[in-house]
Protein backbone atom coordinates (compact mmCIF):
# COMPACT_ATOMS: atom_id res chain seq x y z
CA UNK A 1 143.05 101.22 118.19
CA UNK A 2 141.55 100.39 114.49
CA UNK A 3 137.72 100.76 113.95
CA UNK A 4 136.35 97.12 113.17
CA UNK A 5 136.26 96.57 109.64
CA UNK A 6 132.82 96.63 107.84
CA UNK A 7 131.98 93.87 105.50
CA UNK A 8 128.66 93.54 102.88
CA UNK A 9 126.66 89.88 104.08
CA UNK A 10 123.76 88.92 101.85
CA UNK A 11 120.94 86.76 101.90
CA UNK A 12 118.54 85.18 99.12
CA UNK A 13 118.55 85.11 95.39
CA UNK A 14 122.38 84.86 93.88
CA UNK A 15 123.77 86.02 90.65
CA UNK A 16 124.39 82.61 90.02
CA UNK A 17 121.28 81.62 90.49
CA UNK A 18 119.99 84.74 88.13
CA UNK A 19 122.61 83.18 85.66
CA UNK A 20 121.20 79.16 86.32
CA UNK A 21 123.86 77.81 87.76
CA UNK A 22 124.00 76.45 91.39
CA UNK A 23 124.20 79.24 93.84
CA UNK A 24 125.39 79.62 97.33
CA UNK A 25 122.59 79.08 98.95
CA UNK A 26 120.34 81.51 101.23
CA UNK A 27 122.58 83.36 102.59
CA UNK A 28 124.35 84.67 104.65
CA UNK A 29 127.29 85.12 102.02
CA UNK A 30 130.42 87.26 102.63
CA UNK A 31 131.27 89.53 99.04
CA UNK A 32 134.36 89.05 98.23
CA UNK A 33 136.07 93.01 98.90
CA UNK A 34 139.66 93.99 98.29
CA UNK A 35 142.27 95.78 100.66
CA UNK A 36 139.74 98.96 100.78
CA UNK A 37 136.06 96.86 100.89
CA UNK A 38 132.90 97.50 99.62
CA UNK A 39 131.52 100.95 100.57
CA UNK A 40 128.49 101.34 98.88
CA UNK A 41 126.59 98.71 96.45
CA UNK A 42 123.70 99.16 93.72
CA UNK A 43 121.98 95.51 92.95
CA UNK A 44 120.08 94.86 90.43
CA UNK A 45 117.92 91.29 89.81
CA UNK A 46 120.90 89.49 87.65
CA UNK A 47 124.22 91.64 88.35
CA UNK A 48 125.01 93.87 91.51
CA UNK A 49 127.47 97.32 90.82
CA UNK A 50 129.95 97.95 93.72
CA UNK A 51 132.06 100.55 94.88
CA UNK A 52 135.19 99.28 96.13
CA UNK A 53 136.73 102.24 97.21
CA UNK A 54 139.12 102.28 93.84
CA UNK A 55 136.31 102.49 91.65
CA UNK A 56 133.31 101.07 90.65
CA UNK A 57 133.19 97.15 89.84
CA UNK A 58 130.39 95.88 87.98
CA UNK A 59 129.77 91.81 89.16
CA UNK A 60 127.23 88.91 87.95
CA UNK A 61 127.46 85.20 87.55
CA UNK A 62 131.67 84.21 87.17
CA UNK A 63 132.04 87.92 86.07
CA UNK A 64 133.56 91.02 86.97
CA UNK A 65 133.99 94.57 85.19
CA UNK A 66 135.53 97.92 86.73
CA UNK A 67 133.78 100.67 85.57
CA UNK A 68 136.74 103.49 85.82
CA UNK A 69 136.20 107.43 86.04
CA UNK A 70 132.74 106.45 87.37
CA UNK A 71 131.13 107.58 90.64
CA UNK A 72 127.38 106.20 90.84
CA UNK A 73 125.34 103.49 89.40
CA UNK A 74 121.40 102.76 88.65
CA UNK A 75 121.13 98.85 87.35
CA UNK A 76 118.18 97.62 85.89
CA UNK A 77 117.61 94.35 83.99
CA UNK A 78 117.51 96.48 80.57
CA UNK A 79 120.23 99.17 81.23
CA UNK A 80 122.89 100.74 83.74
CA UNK A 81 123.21 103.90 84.12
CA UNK A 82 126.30 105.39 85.95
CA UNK A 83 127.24 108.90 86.98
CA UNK A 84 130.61 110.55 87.00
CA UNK A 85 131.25 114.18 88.33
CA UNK A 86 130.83 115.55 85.00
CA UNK A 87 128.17 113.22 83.45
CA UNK A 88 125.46 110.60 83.55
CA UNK A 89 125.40 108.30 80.25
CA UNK A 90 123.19 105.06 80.38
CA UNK A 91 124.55 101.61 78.23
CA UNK A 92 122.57 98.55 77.43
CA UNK A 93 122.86 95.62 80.16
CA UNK A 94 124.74 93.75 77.58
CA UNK A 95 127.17 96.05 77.09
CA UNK A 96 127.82 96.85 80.46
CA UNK A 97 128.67 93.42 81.66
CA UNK A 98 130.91 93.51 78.56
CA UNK A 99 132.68 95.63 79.26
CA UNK A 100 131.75 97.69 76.07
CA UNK A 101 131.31 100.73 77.69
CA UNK A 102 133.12 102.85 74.61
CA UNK A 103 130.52 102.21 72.24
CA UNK A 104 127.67 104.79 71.75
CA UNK A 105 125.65 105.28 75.05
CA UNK A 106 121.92 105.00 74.59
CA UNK A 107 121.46 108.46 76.90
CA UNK A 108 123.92 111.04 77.28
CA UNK A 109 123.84 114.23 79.83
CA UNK A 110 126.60 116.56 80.68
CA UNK A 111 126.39 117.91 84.02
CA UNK A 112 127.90 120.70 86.02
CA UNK A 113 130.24 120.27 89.04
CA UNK A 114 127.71 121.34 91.57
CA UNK A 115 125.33 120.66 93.51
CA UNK A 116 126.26 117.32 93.33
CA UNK A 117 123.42 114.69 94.66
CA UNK A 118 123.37 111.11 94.90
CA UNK A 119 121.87 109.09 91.89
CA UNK A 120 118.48 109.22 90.76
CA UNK A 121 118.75 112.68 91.53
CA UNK A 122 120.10 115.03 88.78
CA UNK A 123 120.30 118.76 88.88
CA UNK A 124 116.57 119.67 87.33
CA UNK A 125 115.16 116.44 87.72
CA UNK A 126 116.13 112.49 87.72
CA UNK A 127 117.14 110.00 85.80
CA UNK A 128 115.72 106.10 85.41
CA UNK A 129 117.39 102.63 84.48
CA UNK A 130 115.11 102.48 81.62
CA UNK A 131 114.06 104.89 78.40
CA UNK A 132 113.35 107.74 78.86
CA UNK A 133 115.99 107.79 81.20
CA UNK A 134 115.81 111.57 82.34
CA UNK A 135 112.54 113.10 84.17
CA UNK A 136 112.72 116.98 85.32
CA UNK A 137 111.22 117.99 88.19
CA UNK A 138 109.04 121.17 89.14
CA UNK A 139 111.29 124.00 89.86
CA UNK A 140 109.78 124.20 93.32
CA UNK A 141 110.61 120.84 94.91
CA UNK A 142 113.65 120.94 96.70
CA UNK A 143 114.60 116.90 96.73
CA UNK A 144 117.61 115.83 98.99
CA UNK A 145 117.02 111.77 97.93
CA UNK A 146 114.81 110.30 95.81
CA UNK A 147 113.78 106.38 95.38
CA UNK A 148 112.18 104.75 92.44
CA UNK A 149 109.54 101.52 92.82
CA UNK A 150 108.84 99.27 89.90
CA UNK A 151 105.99 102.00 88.72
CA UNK A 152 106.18 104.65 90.99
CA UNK A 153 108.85 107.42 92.82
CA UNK A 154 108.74 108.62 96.76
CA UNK A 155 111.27 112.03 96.96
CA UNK A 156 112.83 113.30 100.18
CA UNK A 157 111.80 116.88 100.60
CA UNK A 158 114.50 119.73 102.08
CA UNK A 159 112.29 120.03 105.37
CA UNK A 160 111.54 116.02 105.63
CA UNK A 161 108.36 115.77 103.54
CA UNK A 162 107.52 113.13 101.33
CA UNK A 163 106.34 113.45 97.68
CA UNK A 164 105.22 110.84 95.61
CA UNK A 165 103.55 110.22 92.08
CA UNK A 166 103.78 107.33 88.93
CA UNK A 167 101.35 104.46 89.30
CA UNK A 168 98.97 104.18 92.30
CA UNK A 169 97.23 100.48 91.97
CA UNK A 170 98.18 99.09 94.67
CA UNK A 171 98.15 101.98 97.14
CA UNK A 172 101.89 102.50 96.87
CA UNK A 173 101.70 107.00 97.00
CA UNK A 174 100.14 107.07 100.15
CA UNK A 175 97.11 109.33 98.85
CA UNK A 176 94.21 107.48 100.33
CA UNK A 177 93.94 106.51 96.67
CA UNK A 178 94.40 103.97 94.28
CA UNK A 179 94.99 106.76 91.34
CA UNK A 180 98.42 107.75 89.30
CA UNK A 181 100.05 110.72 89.90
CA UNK A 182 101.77 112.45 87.47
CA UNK A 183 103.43 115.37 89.04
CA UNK A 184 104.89 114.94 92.60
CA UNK A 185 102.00 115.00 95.55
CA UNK A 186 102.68 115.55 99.02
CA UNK A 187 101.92 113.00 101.46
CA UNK A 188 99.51 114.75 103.42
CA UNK A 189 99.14 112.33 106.23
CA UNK A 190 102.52 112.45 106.86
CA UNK A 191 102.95 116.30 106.98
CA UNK A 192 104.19 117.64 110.11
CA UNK A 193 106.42 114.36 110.48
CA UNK A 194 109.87 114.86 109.19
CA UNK A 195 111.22 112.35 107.52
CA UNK A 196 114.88 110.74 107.59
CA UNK A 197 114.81 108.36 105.13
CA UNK A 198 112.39 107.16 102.11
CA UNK A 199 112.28 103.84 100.59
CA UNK A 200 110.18 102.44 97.46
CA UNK A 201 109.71 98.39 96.52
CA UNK A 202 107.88 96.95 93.66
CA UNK A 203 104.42 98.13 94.74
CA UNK A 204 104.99 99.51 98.81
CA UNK A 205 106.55 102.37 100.17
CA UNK A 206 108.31 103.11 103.49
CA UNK A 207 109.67 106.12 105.48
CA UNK A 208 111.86 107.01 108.41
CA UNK A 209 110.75 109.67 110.89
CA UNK A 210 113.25 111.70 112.28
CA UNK A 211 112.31 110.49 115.93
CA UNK A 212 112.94 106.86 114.83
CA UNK A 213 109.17 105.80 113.34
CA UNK A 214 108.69 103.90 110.85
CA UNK A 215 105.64 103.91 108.31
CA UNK A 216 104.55 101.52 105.44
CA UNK A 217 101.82 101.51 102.67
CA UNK A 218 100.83 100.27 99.71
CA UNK A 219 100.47 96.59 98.39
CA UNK A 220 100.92 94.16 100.89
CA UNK A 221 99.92 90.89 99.22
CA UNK A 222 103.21 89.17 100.55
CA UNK A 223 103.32 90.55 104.34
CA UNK A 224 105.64 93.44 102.42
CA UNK A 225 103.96 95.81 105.09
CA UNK A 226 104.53 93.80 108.31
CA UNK A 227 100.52 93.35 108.30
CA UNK A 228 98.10 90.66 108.34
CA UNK A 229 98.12 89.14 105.15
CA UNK A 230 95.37 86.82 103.81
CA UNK A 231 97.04 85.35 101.28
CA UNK A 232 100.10 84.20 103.97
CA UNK A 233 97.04 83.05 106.82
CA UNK A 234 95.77 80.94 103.62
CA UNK A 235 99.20 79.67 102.73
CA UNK A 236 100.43 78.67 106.43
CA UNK A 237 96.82 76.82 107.24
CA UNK A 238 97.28 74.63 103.90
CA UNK A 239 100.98 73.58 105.29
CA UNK A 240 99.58 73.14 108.50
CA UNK A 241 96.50 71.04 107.06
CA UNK A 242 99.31 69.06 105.25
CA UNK A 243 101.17 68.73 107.93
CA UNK A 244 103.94 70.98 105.99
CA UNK A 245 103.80 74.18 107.79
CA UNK A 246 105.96 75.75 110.64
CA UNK A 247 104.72 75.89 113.99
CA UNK A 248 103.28 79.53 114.19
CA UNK A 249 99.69 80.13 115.32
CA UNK A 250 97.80 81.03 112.55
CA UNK A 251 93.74 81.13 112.27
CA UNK A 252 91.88 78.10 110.71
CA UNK A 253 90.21 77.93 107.81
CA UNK A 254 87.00 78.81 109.62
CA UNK A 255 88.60 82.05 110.87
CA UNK A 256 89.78 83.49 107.45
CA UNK A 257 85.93 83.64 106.28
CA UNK A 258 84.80 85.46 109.25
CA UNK A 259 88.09 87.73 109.86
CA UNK A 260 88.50 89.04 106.45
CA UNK A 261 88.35 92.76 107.38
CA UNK A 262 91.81 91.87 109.87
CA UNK A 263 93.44 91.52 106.82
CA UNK A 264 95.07 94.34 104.81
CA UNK A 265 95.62 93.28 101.46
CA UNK A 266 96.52 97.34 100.00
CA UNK A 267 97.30 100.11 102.87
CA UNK A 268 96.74 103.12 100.73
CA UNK A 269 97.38 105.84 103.61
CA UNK A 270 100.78 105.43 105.64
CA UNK A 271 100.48 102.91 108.60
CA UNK A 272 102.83 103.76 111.93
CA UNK A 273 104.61 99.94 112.34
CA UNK A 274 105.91 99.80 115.66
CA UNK A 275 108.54 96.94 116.19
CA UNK A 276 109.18 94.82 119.20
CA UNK A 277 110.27 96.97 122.04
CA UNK A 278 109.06 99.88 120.44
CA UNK A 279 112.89 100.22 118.55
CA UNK A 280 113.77 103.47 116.88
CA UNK A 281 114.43 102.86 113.04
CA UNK A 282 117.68 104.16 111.48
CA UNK A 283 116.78 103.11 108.02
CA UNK A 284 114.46 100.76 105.87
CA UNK A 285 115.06 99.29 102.18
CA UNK A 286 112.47 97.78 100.16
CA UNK A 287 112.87 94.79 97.71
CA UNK A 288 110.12 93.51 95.15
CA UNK A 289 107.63 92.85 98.09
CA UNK A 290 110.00 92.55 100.75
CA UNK A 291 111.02 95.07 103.33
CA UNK A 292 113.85 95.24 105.86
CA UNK A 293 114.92 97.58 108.85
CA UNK A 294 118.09 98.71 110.92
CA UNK A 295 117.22 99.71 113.96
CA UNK A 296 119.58 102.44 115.91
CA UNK A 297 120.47 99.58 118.16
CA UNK A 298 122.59 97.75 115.22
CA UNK A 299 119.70 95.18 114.30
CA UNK A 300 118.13 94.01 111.56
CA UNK A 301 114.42 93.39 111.47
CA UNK A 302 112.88 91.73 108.15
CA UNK A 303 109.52 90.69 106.54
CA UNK A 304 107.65 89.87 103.17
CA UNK A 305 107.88 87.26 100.83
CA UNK A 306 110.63 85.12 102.07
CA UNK A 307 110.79 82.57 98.68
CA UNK A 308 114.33 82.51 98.40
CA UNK A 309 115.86 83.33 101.92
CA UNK A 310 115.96 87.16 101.31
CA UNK A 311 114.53 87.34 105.57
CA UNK A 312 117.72 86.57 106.25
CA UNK A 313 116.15 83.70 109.19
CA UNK A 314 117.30 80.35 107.75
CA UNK A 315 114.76 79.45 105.51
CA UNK A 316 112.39 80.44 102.92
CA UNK A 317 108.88 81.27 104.40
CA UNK A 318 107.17 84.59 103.97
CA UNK A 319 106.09 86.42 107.15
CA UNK A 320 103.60 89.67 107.29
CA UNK A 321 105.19 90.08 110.78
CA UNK A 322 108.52 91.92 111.75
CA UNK A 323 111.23 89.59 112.76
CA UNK A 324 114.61 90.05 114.05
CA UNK A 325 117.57 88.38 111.91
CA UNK A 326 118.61 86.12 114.83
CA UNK A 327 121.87 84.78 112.64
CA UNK A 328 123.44 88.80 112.90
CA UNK A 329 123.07 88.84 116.26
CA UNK A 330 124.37 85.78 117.35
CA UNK A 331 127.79 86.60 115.97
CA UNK A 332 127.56 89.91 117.46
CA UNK A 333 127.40 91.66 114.21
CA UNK A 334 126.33 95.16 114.05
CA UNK A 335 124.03 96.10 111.35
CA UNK A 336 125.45 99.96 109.90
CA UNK A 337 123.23 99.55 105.73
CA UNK A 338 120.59 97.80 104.39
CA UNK A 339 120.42 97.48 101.01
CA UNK A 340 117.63 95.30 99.11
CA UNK A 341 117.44 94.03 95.67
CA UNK A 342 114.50 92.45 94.03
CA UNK A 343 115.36 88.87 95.30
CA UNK A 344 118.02 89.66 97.91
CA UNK A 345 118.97 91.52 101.02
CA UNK A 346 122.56 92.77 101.27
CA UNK A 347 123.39 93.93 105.01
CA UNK A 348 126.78 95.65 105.76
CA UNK A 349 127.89 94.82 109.37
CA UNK A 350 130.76 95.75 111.57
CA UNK A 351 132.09 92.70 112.93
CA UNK A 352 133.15 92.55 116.58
């Protein structure tokens, strides 16, 4: 008997809507795969890059490129970088979506067939979606995945540590601090914990325990941390004043004066999140100050700033709470990736 096929949903900001044009609304949306789908997927705010099993495609608003003899991408909103076995060369946006990927690269780096390790990584170090586009690392950290954040980097030790360094404002390393790092720093409340998975949003970070755990840190002025927010208490007791608002308890007015110290506006040490039912985690992605979670149970659990539908529940309100997409599980989809962009959640389910 076949396996069920697997198919890439999303919710929240479109290209079309990156692109001005009337979009498809919040989600979910089925992307359109040929006869071998979508296997793997790289979004970036205005144009996503997937892998359609006969090469790379690169897709935004009314457009689509294939990207031939490549392997990997790394989109950002100023360049793409993409990865082949025997090099990494980065192009301009423009020239990307062009299809103009003969003209002069703006990086270049030949690489050797082995070890081969999936993009940022880079044998001696890693490379970014912007200049200077290549970073090495020290010769002593072994990295088996590494994530990059709008300012900052979280790599994926050998043994299941976590390093991190780049900007620390908002908390996002996990040092206790709100200090840059320049060289990679071990975690050191999470030593002793080995870690499955790392992810990295704009300003928060996230990893997944071996055993299933899940823990967040860094800014969490949108909920982005699944903890309470101040700035979402403030928002919901307005629509609620105005009538506006859902029908969630939230404190009053009165409340947020005397309760500030419930609220968690930067978590600057890792925080243990336990989800309803105390459910293992399988894996976490992070979008600009959103956050969402697969449990090993096939579910997907969201939170954060919810502006454009990118919480995958129906509508576009922000929660500091973990919610279960109710929409996935009603058609008895099981959640297998998670993948968020800056704006959007892209979820690839098996369908029953």
């Amino acid at each position: 008997m076949a396996a069920a096929p697997c198919v890439w949903l999303a919710f929240g900001f479109s290209l079309e809507e990156a692109a001005g044009e009337p979009g498809p609304g919040p989600g979910p949306w089925r992307l359109e795969a040929g006869p071998e789908g979508i296997s793997r997927l790289w979004p970036a705010w205005s144009y996503v890059v997937v892998d359609t099993g006969a090469g790379l495609e690169v897709r935004s608003a009314g457009l689509r490129r294939r990207l031939p003899g490549w392997a990997e991408a790394l989109p950002s909103e100023t360049h793409l970088v993409l990865r082949s076995p025997a090099a990494a060369r980065a192009w301009r946006r423009e020239a990307a979506l062009s299809g103009a990927l003969r003209d002069e690269p703006a990086w270049s780096r030949e690489l050797p067939p082995e070890p081969r390790q999936p993009l940022p990584l880079l044998p001696g170090g890693f490379a970014t979606p912007r200049p200077p586009f290549f970073t090495a690392l020290p010769a002593g950290l072994r990295a088996r995945r590494l994530v990059l954040g709008t300012e900052h980097a979280l790599a994926l030790g050998a043994a299941g540590e976590v390093f991190t360094w780049g900007g620390g404002r908002h908390g996002q390393l996990g040092h206790g601090l709100l200090e840059s790092e320049l060289q990679p720093r071990l975690v050191e409340a999470l030593a002793g914990v080995p870690m499955q998975a790392v992810a990295a949003g704009g300003w928060h970070s996230a990893s997944v325990s071996e055993a299933g755990d899940l823990y967040v840190w860094g800014w969490n002025e949108s909920g982005q941390l699944a903890l309470p927010s101040k700035a979402l208490a403030e928002e919901r007791a307005q629509d609620e004043g105005t009538g506006a608002g859902s029908t969630k308890r939230t404190p009053c007015r009165e409340q947020l004066t005397t309760e500030d110290a419930a609220f968690i506006s930067i978590q600057a040490f890792p925080a243990l999140l336990d989800l309803p039912q105390e459910l293992e985690v399988s894996a976490v992605s992070c979008g600009s100050r959103h956050t969402a979670a697969v449990t090993r149970g096939g579910e997907l659990y969201t939170w954060g700033w919810g502006k454009y539908g990118q919480l995958g529940h129906g509508d576009n309100i922000s929660s500091d709470q973990a919610r279960r997409v109710e929409h996935l599980v009603a058609k008895g989809l099981r959640v297998e990736e998670v993948v968020c962009g800056p704006w959007t959640t892209y979820v690839r389910v098996r369908e029953p």
